[in-house]
N, C-alpha and C. Protein backbone atom coordinates (compact mmCIF):
# COMPACT_ATOMS: atom_id res chain seq x y z
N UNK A 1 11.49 5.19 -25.43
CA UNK A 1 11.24 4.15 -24.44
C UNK A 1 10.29 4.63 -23.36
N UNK A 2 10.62 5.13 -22.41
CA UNK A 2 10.31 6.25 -21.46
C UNK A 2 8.97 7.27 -21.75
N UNK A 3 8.12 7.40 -21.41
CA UNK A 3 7.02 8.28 -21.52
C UNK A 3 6.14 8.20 -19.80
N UNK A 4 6.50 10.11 -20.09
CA UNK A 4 5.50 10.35 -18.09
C UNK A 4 4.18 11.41 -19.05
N UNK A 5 3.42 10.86 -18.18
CA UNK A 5 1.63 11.45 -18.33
C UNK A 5 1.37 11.97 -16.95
N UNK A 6 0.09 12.77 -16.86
CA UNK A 6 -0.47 13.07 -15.90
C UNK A 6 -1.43 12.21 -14.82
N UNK A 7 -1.98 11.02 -15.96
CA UNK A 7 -2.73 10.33 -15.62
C UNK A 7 -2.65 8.77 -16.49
N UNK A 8 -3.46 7.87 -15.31
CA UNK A 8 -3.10 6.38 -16.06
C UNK A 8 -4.22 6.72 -17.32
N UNK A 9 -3.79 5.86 -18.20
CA UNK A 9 -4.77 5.50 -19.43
C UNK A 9 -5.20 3.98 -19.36
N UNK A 10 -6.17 4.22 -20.03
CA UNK A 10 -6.83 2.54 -20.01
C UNK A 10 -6.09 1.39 -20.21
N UNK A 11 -5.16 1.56 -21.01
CA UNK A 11 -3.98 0.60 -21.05
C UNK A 11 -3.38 0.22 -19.92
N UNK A 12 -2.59 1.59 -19.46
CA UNK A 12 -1.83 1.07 -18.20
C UNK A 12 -2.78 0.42 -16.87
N UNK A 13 -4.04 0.94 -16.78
CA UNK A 13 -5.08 0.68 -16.16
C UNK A 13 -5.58 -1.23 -15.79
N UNK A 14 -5.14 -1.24 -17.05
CA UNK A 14 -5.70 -2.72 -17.22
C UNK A 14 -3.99 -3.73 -17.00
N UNK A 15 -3.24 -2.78 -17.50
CA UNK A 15 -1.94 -3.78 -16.82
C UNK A 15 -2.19 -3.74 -15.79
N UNK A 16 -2.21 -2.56 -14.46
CA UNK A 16 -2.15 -2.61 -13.11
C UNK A 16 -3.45 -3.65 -12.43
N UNK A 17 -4.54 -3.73 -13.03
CA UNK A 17 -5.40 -4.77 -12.47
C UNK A 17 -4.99 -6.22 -12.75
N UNK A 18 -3.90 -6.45 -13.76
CA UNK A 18 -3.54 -7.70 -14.13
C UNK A 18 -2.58 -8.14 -13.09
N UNK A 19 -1.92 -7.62 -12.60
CA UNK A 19 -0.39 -7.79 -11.66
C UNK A 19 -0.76 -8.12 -10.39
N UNK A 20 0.24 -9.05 -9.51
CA UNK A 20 -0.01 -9.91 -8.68
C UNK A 20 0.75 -9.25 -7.28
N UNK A 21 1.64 -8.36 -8.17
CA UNK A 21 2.52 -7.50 -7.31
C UNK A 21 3.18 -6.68 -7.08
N UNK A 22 3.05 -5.58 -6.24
CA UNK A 22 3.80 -3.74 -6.73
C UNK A 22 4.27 -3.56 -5.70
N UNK A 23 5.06 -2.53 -5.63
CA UNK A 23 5.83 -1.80 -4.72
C UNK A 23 5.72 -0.46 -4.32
N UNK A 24 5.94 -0.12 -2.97
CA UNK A 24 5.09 1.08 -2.59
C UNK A 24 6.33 1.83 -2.00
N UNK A 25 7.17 2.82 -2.36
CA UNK A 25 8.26 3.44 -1.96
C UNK A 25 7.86 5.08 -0.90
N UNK A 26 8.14 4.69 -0.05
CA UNK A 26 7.58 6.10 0.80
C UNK A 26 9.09 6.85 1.39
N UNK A 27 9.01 7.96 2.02
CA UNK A 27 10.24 8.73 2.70
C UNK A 27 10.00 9.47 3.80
N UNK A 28 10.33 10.06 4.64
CA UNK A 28 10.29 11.39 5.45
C UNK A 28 11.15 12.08 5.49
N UNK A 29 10.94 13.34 5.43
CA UNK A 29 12.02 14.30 5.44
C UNK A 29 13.74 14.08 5.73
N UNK A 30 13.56 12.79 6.61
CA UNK A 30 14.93 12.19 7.12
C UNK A 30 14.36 10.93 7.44
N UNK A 31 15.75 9.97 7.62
CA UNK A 31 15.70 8.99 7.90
C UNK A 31 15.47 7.62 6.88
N UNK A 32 14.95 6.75 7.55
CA UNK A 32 15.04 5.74 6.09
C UNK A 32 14.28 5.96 4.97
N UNK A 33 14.25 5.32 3.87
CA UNK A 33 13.61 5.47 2.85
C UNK A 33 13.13 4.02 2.51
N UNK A 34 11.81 3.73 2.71
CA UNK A 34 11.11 2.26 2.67
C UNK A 34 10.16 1.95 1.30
N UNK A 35 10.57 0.83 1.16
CA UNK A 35 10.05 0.16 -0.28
C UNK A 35 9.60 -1.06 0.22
N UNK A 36 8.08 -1.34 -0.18
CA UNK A 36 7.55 -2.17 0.59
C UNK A 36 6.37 -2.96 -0.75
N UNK A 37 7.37 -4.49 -0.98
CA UNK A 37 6.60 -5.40 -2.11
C UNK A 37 4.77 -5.28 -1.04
N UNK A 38 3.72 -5.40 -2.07
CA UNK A 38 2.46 -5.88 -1.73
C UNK A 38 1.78 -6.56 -2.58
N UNK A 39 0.83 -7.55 -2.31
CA UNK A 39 0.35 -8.84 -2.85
C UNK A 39 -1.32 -8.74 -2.69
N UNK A 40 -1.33 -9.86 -2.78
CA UNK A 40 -2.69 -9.97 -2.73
C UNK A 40 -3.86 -9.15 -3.58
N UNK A 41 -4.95 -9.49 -3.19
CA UNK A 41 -6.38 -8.18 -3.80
C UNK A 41 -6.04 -7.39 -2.90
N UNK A 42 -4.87 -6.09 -3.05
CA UNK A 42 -5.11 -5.51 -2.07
C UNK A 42 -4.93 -3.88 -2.78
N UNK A 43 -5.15 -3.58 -4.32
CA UNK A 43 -5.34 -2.56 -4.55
C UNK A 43 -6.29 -2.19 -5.96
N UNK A 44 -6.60 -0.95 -5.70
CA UNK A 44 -7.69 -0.44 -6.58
C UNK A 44 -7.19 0.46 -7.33
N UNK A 45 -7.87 0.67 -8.96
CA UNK A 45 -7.72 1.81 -9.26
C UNK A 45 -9.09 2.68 -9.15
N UNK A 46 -9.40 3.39 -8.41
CA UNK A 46 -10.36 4.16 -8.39
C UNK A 46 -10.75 5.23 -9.49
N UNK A 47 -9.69 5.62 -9.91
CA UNK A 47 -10.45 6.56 -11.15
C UNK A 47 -8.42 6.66 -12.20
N UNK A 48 -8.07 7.82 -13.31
CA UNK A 48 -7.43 7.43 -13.71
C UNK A 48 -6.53 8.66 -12.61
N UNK A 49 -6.59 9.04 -12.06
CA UNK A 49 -5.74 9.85 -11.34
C UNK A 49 -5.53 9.42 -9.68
N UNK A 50 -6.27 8.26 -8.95
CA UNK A 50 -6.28 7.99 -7.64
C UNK A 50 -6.26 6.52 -7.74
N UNK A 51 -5.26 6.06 -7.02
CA UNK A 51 -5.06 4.37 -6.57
C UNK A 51 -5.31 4.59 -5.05
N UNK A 52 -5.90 3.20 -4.77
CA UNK A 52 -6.28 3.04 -3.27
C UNK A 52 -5.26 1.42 -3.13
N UNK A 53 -5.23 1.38 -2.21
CA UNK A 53 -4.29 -0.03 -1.57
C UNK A 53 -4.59 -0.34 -0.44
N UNK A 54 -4.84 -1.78 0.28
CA UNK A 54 -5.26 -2.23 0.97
C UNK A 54 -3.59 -2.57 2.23
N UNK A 55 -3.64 -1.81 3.30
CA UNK A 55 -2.48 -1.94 4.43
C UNK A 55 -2.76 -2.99 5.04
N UNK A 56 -2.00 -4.57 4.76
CA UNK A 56 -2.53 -5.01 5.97
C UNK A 56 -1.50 -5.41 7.08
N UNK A 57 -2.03 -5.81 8.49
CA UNK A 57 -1.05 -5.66 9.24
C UNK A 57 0.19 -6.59 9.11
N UNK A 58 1.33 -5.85 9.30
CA UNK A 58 2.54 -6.41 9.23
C UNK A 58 3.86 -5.88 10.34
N UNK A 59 5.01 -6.26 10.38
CA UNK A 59 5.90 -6.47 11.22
C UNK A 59 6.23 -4.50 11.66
N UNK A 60 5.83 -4.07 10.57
CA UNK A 60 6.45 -2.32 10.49
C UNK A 60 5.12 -1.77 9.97
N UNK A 61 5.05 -0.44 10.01
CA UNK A 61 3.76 0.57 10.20
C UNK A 61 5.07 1.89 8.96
N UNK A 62 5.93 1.55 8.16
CA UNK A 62 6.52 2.59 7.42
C UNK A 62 5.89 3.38 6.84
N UNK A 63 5.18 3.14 5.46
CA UNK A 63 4.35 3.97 4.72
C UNK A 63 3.08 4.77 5.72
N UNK A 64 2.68 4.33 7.01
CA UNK A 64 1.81 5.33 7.71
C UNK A 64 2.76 6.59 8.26
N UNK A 65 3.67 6.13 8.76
CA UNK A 65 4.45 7.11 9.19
C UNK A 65 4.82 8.56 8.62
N UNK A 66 5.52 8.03 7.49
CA UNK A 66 6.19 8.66 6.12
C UNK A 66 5.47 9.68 5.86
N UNK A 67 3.96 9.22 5.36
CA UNK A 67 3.16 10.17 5.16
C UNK A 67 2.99 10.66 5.98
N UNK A 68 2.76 10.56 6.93
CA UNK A 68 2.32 12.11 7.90
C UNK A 68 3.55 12.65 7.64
N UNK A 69 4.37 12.65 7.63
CA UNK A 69 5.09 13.93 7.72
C UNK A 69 5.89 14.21 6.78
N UNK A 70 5.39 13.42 5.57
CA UNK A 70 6.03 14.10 4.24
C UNK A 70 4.87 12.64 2.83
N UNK A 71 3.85 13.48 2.64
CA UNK A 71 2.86 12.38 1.78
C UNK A 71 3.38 12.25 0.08
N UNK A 72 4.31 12.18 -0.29
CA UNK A 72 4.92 11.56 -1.34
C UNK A 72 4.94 9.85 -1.43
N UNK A 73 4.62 9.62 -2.37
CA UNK A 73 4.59 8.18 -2.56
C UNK A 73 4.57 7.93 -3.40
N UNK A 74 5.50 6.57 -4.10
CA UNK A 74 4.90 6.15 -5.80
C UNK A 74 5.11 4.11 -5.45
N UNK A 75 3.77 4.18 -6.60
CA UNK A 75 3.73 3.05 -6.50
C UNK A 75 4.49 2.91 -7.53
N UNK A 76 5.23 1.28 -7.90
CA UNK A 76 6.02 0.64 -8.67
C UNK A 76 4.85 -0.75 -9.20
N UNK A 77 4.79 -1.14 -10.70
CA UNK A 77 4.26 -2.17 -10.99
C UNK A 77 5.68 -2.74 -11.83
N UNK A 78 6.03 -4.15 -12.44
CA UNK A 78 6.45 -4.49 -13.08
C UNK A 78 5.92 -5.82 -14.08
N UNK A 79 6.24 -5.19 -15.33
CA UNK A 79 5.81 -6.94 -16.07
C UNK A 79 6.81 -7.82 -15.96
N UNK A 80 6.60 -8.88 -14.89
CA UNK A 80 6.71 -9.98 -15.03
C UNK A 80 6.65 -11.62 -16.29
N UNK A 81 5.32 -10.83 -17.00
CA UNK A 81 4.88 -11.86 -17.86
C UNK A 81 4.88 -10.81 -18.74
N UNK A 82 4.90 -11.34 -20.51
CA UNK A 82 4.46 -10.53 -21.73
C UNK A 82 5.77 -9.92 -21.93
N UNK A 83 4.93 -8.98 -22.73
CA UNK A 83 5.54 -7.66 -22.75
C UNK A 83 6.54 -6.89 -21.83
N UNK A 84 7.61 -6.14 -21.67
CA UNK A 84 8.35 -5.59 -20.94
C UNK A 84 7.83 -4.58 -20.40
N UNK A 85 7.60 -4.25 -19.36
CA UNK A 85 7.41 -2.26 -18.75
C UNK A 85 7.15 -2.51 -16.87
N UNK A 86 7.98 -1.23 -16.95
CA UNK A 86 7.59 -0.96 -15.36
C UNK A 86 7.07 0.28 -15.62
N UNK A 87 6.09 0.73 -14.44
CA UNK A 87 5.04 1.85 -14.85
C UNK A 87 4.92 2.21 -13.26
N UNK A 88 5.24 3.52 -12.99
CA UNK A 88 5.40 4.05 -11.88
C UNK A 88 4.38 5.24 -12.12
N UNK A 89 3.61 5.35 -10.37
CA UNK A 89 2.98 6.74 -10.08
C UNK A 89 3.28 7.06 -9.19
N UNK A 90 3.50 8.32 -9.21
CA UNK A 90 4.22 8.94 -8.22
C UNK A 90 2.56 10.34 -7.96
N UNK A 91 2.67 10.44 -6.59
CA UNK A 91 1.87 11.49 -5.85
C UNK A 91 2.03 11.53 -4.65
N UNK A 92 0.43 11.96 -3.93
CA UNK A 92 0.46 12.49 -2.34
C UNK A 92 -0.53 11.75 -1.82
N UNK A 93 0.21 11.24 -0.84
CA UNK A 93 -1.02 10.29 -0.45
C UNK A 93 -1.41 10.24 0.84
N UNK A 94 -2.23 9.74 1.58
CA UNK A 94 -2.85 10.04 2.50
C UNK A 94 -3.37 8.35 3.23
N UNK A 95 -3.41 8.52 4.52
CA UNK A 95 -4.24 7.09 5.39
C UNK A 95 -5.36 7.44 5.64
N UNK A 96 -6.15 6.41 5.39
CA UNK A 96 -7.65 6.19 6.12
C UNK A 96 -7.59 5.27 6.97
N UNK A 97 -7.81 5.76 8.10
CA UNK A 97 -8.06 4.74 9.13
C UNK A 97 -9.36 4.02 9.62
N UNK A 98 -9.83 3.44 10.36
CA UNK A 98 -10.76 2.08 10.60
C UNK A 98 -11.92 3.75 11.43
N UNK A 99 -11.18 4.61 11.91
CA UNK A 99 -12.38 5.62 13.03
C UNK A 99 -12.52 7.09 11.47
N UNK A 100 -11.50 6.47 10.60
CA UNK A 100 -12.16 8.33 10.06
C UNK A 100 -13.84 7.59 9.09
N UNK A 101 -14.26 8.89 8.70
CA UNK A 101 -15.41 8.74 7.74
C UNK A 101 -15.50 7.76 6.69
N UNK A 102 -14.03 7.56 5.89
CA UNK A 102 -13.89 7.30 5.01
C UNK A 102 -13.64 5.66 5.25
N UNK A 103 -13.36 5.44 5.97
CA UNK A 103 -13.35 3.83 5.85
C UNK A 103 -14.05 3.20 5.48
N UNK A 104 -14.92 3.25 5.54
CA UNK A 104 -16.09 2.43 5.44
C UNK A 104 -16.35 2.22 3.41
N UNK A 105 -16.04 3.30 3.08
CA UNK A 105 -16.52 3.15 1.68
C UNK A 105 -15.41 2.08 0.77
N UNK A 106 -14.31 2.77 1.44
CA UNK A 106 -12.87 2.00 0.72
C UNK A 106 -12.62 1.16 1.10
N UNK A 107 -12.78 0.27 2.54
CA UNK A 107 -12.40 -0.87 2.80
C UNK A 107 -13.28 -1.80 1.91
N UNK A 108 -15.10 -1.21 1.88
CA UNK A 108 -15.79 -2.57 1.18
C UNK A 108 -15.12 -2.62 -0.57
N UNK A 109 -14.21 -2.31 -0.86
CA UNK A 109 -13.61 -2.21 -2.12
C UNK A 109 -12.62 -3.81 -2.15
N UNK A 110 -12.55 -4.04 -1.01
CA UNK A 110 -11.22 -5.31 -0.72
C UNK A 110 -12.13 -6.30 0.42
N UNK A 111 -11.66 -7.44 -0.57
CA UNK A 111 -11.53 -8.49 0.28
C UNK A 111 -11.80 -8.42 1.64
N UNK A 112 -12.95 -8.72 2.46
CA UNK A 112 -12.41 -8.67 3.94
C UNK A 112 -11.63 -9.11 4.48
N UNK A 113 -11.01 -8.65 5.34
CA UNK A 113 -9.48 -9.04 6.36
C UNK A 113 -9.56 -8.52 8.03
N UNK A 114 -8.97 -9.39 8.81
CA UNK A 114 -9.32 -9.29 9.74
C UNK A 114 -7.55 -8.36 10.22
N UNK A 115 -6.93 -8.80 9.58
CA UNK A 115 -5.80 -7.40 9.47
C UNK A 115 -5.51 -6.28 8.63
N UNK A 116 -6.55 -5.88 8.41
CA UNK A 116 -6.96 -4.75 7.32
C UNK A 116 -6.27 -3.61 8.73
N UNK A 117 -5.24 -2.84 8.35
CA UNK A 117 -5.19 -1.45 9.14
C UNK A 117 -4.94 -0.08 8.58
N UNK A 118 -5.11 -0.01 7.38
CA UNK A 118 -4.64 1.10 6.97
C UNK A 118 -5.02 1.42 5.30
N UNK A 119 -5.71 2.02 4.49
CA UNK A 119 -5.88 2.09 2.99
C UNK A 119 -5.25 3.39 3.23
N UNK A 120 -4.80 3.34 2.00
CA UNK A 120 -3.91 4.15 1.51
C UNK A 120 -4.43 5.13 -0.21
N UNK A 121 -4.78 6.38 -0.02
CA UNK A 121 -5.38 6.94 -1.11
C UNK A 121 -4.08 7.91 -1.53
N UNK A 122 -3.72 7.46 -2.99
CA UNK A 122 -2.65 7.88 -3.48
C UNK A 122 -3.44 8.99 -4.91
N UNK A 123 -3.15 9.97 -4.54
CA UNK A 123 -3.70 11.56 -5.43
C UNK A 123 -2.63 11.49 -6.69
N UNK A 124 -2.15 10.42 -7.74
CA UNK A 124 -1.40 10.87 -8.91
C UNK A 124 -1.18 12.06 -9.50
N UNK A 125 -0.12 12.80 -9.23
CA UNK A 125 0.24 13.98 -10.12
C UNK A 125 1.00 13.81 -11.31
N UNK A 126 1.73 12.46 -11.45
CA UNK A 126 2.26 11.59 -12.77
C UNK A 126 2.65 10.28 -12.61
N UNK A 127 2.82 9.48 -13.92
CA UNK A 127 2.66 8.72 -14.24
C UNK A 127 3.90 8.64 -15.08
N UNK A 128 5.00 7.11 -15.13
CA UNK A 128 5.85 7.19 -16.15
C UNK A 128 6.05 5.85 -16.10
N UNK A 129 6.45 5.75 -17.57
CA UNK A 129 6.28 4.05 -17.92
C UNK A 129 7.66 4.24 -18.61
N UNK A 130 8.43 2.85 -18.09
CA UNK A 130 9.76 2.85 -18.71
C UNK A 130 10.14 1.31 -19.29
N UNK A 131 10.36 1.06 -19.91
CA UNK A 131 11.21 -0.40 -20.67
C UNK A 131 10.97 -1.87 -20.14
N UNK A 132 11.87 -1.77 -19.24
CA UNK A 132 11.53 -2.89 -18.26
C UNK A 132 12.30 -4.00 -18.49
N UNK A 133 13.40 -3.75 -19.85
CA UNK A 133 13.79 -5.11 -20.58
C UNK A 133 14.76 -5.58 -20.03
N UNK A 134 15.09 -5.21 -18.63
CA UNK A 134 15.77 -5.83 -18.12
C UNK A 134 15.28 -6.80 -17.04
N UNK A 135 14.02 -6.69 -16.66
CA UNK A 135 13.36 -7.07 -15.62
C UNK A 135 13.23 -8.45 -16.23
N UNK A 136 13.19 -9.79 -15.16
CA UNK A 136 13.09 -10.90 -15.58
C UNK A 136 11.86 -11.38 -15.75
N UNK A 137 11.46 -12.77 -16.61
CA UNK A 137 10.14 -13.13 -16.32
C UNK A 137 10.39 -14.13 -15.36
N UNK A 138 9.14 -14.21 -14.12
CA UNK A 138 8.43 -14.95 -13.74
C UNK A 138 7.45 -15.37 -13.58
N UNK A 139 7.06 -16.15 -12.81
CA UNK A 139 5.66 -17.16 -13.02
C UNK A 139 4.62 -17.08 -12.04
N UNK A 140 3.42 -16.69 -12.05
CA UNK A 140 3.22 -16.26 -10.38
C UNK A 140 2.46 -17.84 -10.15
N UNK A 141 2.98 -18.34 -8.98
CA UNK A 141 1.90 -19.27 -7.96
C UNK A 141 1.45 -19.38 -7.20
N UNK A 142 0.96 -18.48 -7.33
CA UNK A 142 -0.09 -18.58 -5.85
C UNK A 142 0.16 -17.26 -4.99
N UNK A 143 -1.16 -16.90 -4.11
CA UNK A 143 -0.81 -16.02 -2.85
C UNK A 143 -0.12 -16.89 -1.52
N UNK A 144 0.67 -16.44 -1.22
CA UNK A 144 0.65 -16.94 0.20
C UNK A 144 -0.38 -16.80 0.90
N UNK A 145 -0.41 -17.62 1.87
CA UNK A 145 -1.43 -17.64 3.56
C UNK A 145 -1.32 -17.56 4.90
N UNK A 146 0.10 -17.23 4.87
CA UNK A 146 0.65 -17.18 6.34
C UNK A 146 0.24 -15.90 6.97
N UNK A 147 0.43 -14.57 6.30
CA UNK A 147 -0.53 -13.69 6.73
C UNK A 147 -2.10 -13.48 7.39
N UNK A 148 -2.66 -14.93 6.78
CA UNK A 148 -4.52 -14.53 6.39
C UNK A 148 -4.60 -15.53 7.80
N UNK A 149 -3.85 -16.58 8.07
CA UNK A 149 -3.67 -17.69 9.17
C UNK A 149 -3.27 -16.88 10.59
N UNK A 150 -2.26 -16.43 10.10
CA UNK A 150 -1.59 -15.85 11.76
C UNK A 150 -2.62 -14.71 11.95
N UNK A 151 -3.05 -13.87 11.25
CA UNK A 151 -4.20 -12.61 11.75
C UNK A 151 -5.39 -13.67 12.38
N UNK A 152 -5.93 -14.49 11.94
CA UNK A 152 -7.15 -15.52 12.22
C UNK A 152 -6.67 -15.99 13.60
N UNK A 153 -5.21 -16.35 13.81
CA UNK A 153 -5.15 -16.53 14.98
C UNK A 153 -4.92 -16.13 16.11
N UNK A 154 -4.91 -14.58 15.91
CA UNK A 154 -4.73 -13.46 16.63
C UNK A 154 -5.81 -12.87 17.59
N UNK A 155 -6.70 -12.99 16.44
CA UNK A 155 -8.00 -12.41 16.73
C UNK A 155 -8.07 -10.95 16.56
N UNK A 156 -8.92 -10.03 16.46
CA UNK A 156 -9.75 -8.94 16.62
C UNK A 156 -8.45 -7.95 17.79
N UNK A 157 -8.58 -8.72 18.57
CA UNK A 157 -8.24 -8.12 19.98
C UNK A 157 -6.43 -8.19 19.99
N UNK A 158 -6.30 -9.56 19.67
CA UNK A 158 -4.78 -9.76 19.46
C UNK A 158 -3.88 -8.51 18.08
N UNK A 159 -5.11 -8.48 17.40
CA UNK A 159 -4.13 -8.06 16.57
C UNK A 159 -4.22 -6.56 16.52
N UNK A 160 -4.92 -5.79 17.30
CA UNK A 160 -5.12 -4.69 17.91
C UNK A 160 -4.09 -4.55 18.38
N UNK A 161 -4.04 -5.44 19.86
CA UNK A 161 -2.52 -4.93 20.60
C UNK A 161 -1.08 -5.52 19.75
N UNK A 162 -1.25 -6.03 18.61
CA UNK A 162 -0.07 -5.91 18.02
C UNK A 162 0.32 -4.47 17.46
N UNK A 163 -0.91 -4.08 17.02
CA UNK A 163 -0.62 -2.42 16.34
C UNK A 163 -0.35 -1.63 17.63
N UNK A 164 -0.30 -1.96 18.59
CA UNK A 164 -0.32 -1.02 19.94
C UNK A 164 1.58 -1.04 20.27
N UNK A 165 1.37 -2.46 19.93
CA UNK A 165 2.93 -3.04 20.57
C UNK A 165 4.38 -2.74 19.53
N UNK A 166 3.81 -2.34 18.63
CA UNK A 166 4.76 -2.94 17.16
C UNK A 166 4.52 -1.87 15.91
N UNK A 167 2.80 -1.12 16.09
CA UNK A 167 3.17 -0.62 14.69
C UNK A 167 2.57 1.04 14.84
N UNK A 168 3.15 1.13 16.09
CA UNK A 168 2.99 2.92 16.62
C UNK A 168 4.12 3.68 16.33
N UNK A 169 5.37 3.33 15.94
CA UNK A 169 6.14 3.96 15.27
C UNK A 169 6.72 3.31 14.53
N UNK A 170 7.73 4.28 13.36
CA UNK A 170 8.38 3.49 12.65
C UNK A 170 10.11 3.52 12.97
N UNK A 171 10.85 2.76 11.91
CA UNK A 171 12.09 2.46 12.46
C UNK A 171 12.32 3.86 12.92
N UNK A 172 12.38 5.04 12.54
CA UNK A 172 13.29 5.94 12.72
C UNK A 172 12.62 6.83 14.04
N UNK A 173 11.74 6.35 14.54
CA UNK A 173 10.70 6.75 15.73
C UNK A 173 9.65 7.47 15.44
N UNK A 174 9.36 7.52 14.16
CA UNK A 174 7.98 8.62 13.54
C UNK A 174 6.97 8.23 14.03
N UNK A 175 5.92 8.87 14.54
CA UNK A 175 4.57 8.19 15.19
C UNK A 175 3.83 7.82 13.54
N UNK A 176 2.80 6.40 13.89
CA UNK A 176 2.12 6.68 12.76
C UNK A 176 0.62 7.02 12.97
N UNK A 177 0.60 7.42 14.26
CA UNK A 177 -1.31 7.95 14.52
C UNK A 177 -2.04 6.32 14.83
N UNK A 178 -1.60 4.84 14.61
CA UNK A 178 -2.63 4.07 14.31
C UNK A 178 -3.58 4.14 15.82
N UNK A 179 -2.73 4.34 16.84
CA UNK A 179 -4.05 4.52 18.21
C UNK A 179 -4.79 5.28 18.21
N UNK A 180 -4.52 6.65 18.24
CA UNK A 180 -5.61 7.53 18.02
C UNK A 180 -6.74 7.19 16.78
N UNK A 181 -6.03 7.12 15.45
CA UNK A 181 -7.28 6.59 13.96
C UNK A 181 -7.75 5.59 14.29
N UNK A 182 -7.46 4.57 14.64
CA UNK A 182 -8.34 3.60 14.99
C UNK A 182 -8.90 3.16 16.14
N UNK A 183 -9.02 4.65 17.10
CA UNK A 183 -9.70 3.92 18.03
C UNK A 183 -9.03 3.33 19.16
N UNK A 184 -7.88 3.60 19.43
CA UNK A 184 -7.28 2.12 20.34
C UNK A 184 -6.81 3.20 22.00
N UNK A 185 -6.49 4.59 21.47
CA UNK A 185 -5.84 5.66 22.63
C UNK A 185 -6.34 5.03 24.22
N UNK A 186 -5.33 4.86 24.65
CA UNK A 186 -5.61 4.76 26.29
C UNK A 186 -6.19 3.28 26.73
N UNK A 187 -5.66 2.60 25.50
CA UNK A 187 -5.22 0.94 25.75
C UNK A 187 -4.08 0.89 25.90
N UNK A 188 -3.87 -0.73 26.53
CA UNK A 188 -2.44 -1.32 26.46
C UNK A 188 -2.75 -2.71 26.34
């Protein structure tokens, strides 16, 4: 049933560009342990050993946190439709923020968003694909828009001081850097 690799293969490659929706499980040394559904065009496979994912802003800043101080992460896909399998990668992953070098190349990879705060470059050290036959089918309809609406009505500026107000630490008080990476230090 069960088979772990080092790296995705073209197969699994082309499931993960098909899927509407994955899950991103992060930790820190202590404290909670967060699993966080994501939607949208909001991830890449960049090569068969590195996934990129598009952060956009939301109620909690977890997976920035996590990583700094412990960069383990695996993403979760599941088939929904077809065939049965969930196909997990597990690695080390790392934030790019809006002020490092790297933004610029990986954000033009996604959709523009005006709550874009965070890509996420996940370094695969394995890969494991398991059954899935328990997982149910559903039907996908549609993205939501309540996200793409409330950032639009935020603005630039608004949704800045939301990351100021809301997504500088996480539940367990971990800083996640977003003032300093992006630019914001010595606002309020």
């Amino acid at each position: 049933m069960g088979q772990t690799t080092k790296s995705l293969n073209e197969k699994q490659i082309t499931f993960i560009e098909q899927q509407k929706i994955y899950f991103v499980g992060t930790a820190a040394e202590s404290g909670t342990v967060n699993i966080s559904p994501k939607g949208g065009d909001s991830l890449r496979v960049i090569d068969s050993k590195t996934l990129a994912w598009l952060n956009l802003t939301g109620s909690g800043n977890e997976s920035a946190a996590h990583v700094l101080r412990d960069p383990r992460m695996t993403v979760m896909f599941c088939a929904f439709e077809g065939a049965p399998l969930i196909l997990r990668a597990y690695g080390q992953a790392r934030a790019i923020h809006r002020n490092d070098p790297e933004w610029e190349i990986y954000v033009s990879l996604f959709p523009e968003s005006i709550a874009s705060r965070q890509i996420f470059l996940l370094d695969i050290d394995s890969v494991q694909s398991s059954c899935g036959m328990s997982v149910p089918f559903f039907s996908y309809k549609g993205d939501r828009d309540e996200l793409a609406k409330w950032s639009e009505r935020q603005g630039s500026e608004g949704i800045q001081n939301y990351w100021l107000k809301k997504n500088q630490r996480s539940l367990d008080g971990f800083e996640t850097d977003i003032a300093a990476r992006s630019g914001l230090e010595g606002k309020k």
